[in-house]
Protein backbone atom coordinates (compact mmCIF):
# COMPACT_ATOMS: atom_id res chain seq x y z
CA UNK A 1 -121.59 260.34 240.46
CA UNK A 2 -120.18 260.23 236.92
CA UNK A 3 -116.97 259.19 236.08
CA UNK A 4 -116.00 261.18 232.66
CA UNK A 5 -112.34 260.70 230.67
CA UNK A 6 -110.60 264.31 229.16
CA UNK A 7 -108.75 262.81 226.14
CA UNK A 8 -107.68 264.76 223.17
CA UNK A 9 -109.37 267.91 224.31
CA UNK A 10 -112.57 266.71 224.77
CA UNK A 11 -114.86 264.85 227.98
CA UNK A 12 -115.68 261.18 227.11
CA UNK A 13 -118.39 259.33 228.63
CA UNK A 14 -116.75 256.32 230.87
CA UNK A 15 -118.91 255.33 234.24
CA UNK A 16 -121.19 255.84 236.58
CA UNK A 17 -121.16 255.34 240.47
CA UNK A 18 -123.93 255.04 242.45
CA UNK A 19 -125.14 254.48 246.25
CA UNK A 20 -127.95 253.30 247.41
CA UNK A 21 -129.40 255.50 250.45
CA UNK A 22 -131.52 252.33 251.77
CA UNK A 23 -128.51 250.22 252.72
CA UNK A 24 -125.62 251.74 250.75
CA UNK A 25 -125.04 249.29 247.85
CA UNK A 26 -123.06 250.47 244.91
CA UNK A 27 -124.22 250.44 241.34
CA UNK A 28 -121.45 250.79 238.46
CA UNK A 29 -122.57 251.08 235.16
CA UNK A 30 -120.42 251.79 231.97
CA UNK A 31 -121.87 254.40 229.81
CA UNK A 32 -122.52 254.17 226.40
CA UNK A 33 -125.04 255.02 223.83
CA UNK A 34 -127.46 252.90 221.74
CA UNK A 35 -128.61 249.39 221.91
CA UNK A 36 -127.14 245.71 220.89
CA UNK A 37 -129.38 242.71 219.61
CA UNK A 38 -126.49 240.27 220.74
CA UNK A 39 -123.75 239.91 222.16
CA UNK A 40 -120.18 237.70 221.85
CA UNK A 41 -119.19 235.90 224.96
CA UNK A 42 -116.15 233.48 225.74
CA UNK A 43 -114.41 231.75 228.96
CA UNK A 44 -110.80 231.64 229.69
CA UNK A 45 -111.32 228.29 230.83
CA UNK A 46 -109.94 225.42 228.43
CA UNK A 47 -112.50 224.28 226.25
CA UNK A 48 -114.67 227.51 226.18
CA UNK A 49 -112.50 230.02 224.77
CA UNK A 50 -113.95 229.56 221.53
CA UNK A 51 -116.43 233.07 221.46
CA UNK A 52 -119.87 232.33 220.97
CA UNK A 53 -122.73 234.70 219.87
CA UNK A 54 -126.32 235.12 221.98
CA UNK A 55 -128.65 236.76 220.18
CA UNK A 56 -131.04 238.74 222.46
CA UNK A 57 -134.99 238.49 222.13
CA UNK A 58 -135.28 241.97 222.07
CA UNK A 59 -132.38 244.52 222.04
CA UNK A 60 -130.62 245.84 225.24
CA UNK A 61 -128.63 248.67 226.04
CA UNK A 62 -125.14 248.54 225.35
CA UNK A 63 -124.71 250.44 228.93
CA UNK A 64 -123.37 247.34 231.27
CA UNK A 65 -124.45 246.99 235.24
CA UNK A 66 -123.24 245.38 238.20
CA UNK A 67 -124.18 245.86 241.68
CA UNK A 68 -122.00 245.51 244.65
CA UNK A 69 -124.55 244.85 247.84
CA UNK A 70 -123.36 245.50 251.13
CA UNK A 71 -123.31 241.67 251.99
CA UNK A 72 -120.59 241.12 249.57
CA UNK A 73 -122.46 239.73 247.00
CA UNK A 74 -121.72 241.51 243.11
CA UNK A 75 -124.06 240.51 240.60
CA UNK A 76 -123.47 240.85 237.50
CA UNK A 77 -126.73 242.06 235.00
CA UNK A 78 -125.21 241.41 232.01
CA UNK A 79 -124.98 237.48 232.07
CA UNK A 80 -126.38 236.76 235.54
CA UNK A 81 -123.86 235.82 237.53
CA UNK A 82 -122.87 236.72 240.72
CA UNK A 83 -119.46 236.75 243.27
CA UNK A 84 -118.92 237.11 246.88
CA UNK A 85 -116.49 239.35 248.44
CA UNK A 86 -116.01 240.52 252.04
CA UNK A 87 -118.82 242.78 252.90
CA UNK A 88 -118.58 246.61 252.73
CA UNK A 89 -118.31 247.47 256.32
CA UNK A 90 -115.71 244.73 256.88
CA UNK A 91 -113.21 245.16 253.87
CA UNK A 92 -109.60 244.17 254.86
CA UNK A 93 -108.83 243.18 251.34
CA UNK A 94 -108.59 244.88 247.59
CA UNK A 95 -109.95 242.35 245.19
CA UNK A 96 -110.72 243.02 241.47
CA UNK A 97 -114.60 242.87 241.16
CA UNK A 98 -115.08 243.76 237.04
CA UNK A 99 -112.85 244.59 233.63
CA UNK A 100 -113.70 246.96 230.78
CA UNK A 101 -111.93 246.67 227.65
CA UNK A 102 -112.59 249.86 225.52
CA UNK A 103 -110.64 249.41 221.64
CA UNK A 104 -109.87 253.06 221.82
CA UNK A 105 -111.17 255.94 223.95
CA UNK A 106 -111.70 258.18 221.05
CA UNK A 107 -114.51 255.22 220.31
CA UNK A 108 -116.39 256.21 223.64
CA UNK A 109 -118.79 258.57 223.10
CA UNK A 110 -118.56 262.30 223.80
CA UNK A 111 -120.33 263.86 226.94
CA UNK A 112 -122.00 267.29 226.03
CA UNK A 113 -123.74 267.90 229.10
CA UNK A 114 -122.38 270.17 231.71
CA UNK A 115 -120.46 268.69 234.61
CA UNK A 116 -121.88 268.46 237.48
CA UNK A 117 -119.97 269.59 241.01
CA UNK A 118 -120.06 265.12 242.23
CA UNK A 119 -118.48 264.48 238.31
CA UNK A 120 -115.06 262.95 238.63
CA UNK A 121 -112.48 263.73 235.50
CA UNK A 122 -110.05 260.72 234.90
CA UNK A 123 -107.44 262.88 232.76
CA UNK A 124 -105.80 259.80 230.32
CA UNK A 125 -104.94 263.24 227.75
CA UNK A 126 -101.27 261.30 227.60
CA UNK A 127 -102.72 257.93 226.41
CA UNK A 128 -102.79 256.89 222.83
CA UNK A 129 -105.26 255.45 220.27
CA UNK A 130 -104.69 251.81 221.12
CA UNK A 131 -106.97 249.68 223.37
CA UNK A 132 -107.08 250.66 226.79
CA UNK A 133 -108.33 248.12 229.86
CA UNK A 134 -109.51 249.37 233.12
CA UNK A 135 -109.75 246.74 236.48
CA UNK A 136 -112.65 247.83 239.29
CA UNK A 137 -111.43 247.28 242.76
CA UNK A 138 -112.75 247.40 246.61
CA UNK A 139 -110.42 247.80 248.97
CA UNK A 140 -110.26 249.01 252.60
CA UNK A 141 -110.06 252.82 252.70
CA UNK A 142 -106.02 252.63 252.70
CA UNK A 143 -106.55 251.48 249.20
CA UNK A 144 -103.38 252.73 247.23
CA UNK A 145 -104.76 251.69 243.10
CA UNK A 146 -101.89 250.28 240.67
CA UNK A 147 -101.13 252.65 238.56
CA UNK A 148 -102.74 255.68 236.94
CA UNK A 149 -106.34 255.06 238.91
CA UNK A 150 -109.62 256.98 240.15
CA UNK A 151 -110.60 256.08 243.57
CA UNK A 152 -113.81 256.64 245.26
CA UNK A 153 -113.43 256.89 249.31
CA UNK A 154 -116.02 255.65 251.56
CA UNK A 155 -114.02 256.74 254.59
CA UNK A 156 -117.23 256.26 257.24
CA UNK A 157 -117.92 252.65 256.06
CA UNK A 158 -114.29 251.66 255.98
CA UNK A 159 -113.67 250.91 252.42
CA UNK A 160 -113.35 252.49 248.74
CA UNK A 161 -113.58 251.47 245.02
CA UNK A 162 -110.79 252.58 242.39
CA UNK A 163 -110.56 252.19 238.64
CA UNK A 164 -107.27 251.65 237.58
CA UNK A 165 -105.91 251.41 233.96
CA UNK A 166 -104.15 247.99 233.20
CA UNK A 167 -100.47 248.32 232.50
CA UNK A 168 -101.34 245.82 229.38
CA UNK A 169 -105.01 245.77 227.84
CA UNK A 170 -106.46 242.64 228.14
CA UNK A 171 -105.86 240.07 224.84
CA UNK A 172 -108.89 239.02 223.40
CA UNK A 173 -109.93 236.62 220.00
CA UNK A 174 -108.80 237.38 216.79
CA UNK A 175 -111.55 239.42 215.28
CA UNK A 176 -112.64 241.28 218.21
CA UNK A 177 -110.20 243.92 218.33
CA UNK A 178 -112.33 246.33 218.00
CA UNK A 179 -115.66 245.73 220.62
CA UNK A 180 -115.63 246.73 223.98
CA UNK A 181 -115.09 243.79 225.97
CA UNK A 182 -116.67 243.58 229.77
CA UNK A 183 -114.62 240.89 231.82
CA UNK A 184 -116.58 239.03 235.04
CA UNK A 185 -114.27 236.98 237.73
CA UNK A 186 -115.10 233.44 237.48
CA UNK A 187 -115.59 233.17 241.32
CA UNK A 188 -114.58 235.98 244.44
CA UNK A 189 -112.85 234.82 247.57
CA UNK A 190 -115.44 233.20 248.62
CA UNK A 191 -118.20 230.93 247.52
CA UNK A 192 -120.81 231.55 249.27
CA UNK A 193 -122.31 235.59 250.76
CA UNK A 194 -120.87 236.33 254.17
CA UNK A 195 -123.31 238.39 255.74
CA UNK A 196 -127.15 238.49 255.50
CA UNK A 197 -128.51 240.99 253.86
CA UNK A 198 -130.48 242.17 257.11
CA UNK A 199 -127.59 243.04 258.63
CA UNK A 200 -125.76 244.17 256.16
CA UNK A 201 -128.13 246.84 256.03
CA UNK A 202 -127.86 247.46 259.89
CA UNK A 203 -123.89 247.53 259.77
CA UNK A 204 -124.29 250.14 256.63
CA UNK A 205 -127.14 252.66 259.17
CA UNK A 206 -124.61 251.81 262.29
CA UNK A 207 -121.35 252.43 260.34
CA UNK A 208 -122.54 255.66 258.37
CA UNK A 209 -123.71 257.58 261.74
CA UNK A 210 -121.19 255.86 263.93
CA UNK A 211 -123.11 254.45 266.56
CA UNK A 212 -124.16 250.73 267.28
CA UNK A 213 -127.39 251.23 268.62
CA UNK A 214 -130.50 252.08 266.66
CA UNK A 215 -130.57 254.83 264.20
CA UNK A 216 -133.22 257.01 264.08
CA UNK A 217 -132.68 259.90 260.87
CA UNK A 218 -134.36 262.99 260.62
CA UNK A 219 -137.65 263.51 258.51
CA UNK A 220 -137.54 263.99 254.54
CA UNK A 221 -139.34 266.42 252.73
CA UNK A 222 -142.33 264.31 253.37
CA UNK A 223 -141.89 263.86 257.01
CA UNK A 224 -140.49 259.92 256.63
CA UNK A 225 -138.84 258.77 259.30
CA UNK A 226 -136.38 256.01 259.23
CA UNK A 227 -135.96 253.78 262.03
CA UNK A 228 -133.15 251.19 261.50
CA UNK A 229 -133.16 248.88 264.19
CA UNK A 230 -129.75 248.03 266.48
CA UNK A 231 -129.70 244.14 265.29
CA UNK A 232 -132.17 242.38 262.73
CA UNK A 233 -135.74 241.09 264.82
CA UNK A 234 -137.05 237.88 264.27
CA UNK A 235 -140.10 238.62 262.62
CA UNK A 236 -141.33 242.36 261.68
CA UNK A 237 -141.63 243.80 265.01
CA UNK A 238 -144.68 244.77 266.41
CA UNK A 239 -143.76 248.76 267.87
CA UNK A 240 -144.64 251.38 270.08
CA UNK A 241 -142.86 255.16 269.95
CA UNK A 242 -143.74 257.97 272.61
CA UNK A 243 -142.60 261.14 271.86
CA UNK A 244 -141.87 263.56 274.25
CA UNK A 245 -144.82 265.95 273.04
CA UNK A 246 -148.06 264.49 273.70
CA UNK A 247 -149.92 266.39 271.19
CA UNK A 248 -148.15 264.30 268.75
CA UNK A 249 -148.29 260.51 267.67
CA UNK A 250 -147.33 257.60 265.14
CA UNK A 251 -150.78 256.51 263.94
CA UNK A 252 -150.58 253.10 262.24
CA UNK A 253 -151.76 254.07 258.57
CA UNK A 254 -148.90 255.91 258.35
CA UNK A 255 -146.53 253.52 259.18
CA UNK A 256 -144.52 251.38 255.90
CA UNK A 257 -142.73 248.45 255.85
CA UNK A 258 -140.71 247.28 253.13
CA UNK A 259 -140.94 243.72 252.60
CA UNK A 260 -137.25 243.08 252.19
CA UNK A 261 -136.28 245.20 255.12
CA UNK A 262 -138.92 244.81 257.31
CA UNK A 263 -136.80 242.94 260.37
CA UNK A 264 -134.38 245.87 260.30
CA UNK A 265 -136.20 249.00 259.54
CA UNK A 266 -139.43 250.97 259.69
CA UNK A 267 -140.85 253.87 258.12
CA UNK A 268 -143.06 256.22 259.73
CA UNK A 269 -144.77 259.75 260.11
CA UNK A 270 -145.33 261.98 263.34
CA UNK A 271 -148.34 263.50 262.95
CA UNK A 272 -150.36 266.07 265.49
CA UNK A 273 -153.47 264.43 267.03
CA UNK A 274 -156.01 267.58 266.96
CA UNK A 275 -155.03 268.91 263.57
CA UNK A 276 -153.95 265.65 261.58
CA UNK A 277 -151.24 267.82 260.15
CA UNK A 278 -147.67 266.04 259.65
CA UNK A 279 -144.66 266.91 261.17
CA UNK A 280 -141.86 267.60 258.62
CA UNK A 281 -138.99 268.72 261.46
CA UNK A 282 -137.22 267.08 263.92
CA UNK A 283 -139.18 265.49 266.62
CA UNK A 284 -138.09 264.77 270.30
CA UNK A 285 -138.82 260.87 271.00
CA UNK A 286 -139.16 260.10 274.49
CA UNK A 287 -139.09 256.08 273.77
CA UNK A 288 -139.02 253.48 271.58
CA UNK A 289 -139.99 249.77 271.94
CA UNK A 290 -140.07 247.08 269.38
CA UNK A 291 -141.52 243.21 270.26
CA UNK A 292 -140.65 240.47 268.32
CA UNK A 293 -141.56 237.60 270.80
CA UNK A 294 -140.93 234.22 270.04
């Protein structure tokens, strides 16, 4: 979903928020238009405050990513580093994950497209033409932002994220009053990722549809199946699925495994055994049994 700011009549481009439907990561990116061929960096740190320039080999968009994985891990594209916080499913905590420093929201540039129905409209019509800093947040789902905020609820996995406008904008060197300034955490609350990415994936499936067994979702479009498993196997799993109908099977060819998931999910297609046609509705499943012996 896009995150757009109404200031001085007029929709601004700000950020966008999105989730992944494999395992429900988050991606946040800060919109803007055109490309850089460096960029200024500094540390709060003593000794490295002094800004330094990187040049870039060839340019990159001045758009800025991070992703926030279900494991708690939040990288961070721009400079490649990376956090840990709590993982999704298990947030009991709000912790500030990124900063944006914009020098004036008039600066950011103007959105001309129509909005969509999922667009969220952070109204700032009040604020001035001085710098403005926002702080991203995840929190549990009883997440009440500082101040004038946008929060995004994930109510079935238990937590949200909120952007919420700094009462003061962040201070930054003489001479860069005027750039938009990103700002990364030097470390999270922890130092090290707190749940494997396996099943961090399985608590996501579990969470979402509210069961803790194995989730079985309905075909797509192109009669995919996804099977997420009830715990992470030990090895990809060697399988066998009877359906209820006997005139319909899983043959192996179209069966996909996805070499980061593979101990927690598999992807499959019912097809009948006479015609070779695939099944694109709901199927009844009479069993399921997956063998990862040791």
């Amino acid at each position: 979903m896009r995150v757009l700011i109404r200031h001085k009549g007029c929709l601004r481009k700000f950020v966008v928020v999105e989730s992944s439907d494999r395992d429900g990561s988050l991606t946040l990116v800060t919109r803007r238009e055109g490309a850089s061929t460096s960029r200024v960096a500094w540390n709060t740190r003593s000794g490295e405050q002094e800004p330094r320039q990187v040049d870039f080999d060839e340019p990159r968009p001045k758009s800025k990513r991070i992703t926030i994985h279900q494991s708690g891990r939040v990288n961070y594209h721009e400079n490649g580093r990376s956090i840990f916080i709590e993982p999704l499913t298990l947030t009991s905590r709000t912790t500030c994950v990124y900063g944006y420093r914009v020098p004036a929201l008039e600066k950011l540039d103007r959105h001309l497209d129509a909005s969509g129905e999922e667009d969220a409209v952070f109204d700032l019509s009040d604020f001035g033409d001085g710098p403005l800093s926002f702080s991203v947040f995840i929190g549990p789902s009883s997440l009440v932002p500082p101040g004038r905020a946008v929060k995004l609820a994930y109510d079935a996995e238990g937590y949200s994220l909120a952007i919420a406008v700094d009462a003061v904008p962040v201070p930054v060197p003489t001479g860069y009053e005027d750039h938009f300034t990103t700002l990364t955490p030097e470390q999270g609350p922890f130092l090290e990722q707190q749940m494997a990415e396996d099943q961090a994936m399985v608590s996501y499936h579990q969470a979402l549809t509210g069961t803790n067994g194995i989730v079985l979702y309905h075909p797509n479009g192109e009669g995919v199946i996804r099977l997420i498993f009830s715990v992470p196997m030990r090895i990809a799993p060697k399988f066998k699925i009877e359906l209820v109908d006997r005139e319909l099977h899983v043959p192996e060819q179209d069966v996909k495994r996805d070499g980061r998931s593979e101990r927690v999910m598999l992807k499959f297609k019912v097809r009948n055994r006479r015609t070779g046609q695939i099944i694109r509705q709901e199927v009844a499943v009479k069993s399921i049994e997956l063998d990862a012996e040791l």
